[in-house]
C-alpha atoms as a PDB file:
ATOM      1  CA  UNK A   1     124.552 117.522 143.604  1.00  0.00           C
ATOM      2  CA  UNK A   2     125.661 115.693 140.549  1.00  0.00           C
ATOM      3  CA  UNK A   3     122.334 116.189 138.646  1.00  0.00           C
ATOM      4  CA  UNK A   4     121.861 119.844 139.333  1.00  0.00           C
ATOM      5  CA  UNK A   5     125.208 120.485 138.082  1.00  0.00           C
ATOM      6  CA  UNK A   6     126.011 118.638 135.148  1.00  0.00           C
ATOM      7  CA  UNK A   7     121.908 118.387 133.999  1.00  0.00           C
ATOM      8  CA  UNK A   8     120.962 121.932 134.981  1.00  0.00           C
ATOM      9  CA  UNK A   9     122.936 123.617 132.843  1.00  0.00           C
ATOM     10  CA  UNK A  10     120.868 122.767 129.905  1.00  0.00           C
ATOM     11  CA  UNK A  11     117.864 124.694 131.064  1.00  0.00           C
ATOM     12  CA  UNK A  12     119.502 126.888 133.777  1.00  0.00           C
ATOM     13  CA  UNK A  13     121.947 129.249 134.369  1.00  0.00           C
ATOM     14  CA  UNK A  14     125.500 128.528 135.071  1.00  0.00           C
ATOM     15  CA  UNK A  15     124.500 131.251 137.677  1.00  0.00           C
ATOM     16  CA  UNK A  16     121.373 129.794 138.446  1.00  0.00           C
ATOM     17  CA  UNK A  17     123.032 126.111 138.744  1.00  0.00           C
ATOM     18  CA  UNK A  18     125.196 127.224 141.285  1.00  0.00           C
ATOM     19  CA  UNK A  19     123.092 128.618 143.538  1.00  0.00           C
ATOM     20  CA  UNK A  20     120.735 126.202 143.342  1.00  0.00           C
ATOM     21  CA  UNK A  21     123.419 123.383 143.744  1.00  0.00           C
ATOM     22  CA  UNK A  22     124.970 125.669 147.281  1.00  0.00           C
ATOM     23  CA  UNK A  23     120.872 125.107 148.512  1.00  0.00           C
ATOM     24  CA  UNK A  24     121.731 121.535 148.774  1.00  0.00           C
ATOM     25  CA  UNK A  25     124.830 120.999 150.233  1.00  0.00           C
ATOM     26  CA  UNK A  26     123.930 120.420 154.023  1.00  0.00           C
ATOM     27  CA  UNK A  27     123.618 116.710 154.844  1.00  0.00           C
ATOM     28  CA  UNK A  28     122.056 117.950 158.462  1.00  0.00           C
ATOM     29  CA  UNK A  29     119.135 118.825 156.530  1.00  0.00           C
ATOM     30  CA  UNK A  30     117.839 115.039 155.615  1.00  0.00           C
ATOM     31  CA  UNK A  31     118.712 114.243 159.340  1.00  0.00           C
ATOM     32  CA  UNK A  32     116.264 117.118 160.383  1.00  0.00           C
ATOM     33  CA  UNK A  33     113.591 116.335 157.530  1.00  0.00           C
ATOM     34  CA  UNK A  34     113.338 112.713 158.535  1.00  0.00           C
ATOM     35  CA  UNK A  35     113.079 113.229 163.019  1.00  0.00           C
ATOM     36  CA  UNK A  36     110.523 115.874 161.810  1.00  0.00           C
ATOM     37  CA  UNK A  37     108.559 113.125 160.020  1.00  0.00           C
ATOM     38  CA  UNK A  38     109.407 112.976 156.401  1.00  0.00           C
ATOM     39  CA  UNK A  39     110.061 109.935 154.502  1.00  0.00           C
ATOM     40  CA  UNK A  40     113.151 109.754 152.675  1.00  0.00           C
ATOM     41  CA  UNK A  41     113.249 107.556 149.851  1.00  0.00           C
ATOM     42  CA  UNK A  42     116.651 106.303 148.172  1.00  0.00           C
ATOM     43  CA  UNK A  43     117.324 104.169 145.753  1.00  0.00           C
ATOM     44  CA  UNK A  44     121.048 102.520 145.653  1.00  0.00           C
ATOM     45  CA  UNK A  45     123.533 101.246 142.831  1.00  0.00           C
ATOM     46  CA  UNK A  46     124.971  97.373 143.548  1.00  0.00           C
ATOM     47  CA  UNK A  47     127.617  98.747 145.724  1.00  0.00           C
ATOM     48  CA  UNK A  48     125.034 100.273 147.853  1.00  0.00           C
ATOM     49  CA  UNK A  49     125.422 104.173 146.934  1.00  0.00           C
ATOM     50  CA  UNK A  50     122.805 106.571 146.995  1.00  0.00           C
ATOM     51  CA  UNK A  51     122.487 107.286 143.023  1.00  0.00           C
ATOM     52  CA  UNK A  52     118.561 108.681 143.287  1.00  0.00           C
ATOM     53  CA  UNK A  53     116.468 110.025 146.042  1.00  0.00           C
ATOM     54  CA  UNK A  54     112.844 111.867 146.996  1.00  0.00           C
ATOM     55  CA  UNK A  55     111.874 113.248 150.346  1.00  0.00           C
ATOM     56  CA  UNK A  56     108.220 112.884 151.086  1.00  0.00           C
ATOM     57  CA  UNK A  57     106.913 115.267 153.735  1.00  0.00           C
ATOM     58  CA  UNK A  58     103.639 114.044 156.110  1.00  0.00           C
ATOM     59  CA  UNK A  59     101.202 116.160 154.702  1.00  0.00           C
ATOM     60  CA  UNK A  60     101.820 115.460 150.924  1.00  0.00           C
ATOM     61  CA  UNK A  61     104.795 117.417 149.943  1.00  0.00           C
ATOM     62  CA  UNK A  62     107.188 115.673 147.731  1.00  0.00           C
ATOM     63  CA  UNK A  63     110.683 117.438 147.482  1.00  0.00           C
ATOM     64  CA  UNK A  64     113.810 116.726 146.139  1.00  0.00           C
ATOM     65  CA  UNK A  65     113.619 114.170 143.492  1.00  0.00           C
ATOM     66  CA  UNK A  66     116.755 113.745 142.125  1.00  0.00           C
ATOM     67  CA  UNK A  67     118.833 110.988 140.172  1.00  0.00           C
ATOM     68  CA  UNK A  68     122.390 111.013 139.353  1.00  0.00           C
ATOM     69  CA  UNK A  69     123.197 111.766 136.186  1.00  0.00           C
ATOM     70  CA  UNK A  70     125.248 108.696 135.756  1.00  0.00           C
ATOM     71  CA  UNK A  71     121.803 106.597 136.535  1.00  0.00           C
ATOM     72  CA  UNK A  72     119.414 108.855 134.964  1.00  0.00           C
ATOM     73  CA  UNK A  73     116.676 107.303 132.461  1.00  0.00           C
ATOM     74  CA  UNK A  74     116.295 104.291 133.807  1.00  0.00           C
ATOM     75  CA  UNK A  75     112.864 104.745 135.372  1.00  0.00           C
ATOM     76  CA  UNK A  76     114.169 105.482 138.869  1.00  0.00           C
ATOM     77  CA  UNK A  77     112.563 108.621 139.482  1.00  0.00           C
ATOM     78  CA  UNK A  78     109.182 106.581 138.239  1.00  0.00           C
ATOM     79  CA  UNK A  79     110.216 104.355 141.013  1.00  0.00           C
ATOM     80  CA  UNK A  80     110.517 106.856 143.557  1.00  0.00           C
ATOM     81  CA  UNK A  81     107.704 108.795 142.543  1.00  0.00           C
ATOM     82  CA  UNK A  82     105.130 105.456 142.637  1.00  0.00           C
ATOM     83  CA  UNK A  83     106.941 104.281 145.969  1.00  0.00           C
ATOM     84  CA  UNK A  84     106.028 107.775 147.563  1.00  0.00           C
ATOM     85  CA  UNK A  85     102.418 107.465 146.302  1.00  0.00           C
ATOM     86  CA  UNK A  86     101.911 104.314 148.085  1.00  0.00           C
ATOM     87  CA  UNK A  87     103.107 105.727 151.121  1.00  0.00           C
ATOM     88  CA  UNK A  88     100.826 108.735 151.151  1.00  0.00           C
ATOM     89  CA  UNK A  89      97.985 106.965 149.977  1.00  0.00           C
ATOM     90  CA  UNK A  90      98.586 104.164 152.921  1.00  0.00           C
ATOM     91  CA  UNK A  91      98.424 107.323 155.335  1.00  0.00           C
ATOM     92  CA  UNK A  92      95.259 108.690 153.682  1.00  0.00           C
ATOM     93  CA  UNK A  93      97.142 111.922 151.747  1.00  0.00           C
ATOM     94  CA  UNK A  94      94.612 113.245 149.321  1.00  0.00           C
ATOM     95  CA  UNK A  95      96.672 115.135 147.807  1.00  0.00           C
ATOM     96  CA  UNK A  96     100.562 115.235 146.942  1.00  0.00           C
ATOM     97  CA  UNK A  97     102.457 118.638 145.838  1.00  0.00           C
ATOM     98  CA  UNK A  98     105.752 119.420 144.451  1.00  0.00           C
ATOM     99  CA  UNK A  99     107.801 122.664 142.746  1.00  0.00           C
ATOM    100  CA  UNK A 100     109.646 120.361 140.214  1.00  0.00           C
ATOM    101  CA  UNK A 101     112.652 122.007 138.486  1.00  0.00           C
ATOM    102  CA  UNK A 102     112.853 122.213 134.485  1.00  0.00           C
ATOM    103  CA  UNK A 103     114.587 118.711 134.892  1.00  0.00           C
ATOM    104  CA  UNK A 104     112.297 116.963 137.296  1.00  0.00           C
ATOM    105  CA  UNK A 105     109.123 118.102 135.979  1.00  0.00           C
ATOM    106  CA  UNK A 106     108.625 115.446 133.006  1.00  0.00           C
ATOM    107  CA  UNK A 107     109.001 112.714 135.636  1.00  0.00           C
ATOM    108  CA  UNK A 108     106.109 114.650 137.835  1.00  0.00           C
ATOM    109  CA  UNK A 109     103.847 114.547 134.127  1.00  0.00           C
ATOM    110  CA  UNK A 110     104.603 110.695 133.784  1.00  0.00           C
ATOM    111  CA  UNK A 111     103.623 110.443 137.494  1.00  0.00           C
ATOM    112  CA  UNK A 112      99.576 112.227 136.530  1.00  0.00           C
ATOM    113  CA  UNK A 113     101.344 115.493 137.862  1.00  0.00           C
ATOM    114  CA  UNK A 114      99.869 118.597 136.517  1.00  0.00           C
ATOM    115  CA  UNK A 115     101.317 122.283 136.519  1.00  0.00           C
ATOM    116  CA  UNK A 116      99.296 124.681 138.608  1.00  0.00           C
ATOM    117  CA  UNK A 117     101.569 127.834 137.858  1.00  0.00           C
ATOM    118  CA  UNK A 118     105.321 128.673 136.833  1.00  0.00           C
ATOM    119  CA  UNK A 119     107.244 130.176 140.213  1.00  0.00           C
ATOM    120  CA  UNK A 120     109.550 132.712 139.951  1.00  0.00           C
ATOM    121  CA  UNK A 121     111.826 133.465 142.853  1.00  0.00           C
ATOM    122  CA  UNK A 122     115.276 134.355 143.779  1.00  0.00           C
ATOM    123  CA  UNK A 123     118.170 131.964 145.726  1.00  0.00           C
ATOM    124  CA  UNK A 124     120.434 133.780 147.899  1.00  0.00           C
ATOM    125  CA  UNK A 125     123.937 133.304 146.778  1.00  0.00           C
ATOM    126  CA  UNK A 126     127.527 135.209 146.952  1.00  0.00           C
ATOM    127  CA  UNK A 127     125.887 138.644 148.419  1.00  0.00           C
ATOM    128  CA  UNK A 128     122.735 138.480 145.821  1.00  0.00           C
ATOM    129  CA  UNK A 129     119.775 137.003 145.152  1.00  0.00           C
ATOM    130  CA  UNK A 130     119.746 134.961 142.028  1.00  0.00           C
ATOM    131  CA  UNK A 131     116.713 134.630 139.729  1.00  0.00           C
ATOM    132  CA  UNK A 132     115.590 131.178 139.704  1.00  0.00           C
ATOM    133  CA  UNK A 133     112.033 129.198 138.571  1.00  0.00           C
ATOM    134  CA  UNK A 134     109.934 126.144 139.120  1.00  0.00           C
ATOM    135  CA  UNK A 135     106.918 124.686 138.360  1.00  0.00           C
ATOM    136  CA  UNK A 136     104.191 124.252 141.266  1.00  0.00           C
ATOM    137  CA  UNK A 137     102.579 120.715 140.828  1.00  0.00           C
ATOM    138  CA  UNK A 138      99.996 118.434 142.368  1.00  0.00           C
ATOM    139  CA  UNK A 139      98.193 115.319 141.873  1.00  0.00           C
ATOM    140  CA  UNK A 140      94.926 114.213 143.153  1.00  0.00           C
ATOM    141  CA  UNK A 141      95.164 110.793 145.568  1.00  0.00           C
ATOM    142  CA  UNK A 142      91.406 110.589 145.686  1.00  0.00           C
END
């Protein structure tokens, strides 16, 4: 992913980056997320390529919010963010949850995310397990 690699970097690893980026490299995965009921939001350039998406899970849990770097600030995760809302709240989610990166989690803030705790884990990657954090995040739909 375009964002992870060329945005990460500047509060990641090049270590970190990598593995993170290898998480995300199976297209099978959306295909999987959305039979098993998740909404997956995109948002597309004028030639009709993906340039920012979010996946939205039934029960509240937003994931993957990225933008491509080349369309970054220009409100799209906003976008995404608000669109997923509406969804939820049209289903009656109370409550919607996240574990936004260093580079997502200022959109989650705009959104009335707040930080619940810093989580630190490890990413398998090349016969080790790479040190890695996130931010656990939620916001209120009630």
């Amino acid at each position: 992913m375009a964002a992870i690699w060329t945005i990460g970097v500047g509060s990641y690893s090049e270590e970190q980056v990598a593995a993170w980026a290898a998480f995300h490299t199976e297209p099978a995965r959306f295909r999987a997320r959305a039979l098993a009921g998740a909404l997956i939001l995109v948002a597309v350039d004028d030639r009709d390529r993906s340039v920012a998406h979010a996946v939205l899970e039934p029960e509240g849990h937003l994931d993957q919010l990225y933008c491509h770097p080349d369309h970054s600030r220009r409100g799209l995760a906003d976008r995404l963010l608000a669109a997923a809302e509406q969804h939820a709240r049209e289903r009656g989610v109370v409550r919607l949850y996240t574990e936004a990166s260093e580079l997502a989690r200022p959109a989650f803030e705009r959104a009335g995310y707040a930080v619940t705790h810093r989580r630190d884990f490890t990413i398998a990657y090349r016969n080790r397990r790479v040190p890695i954090h996130n931010y656990a995040m939620e916001k209120s739909l009630r």
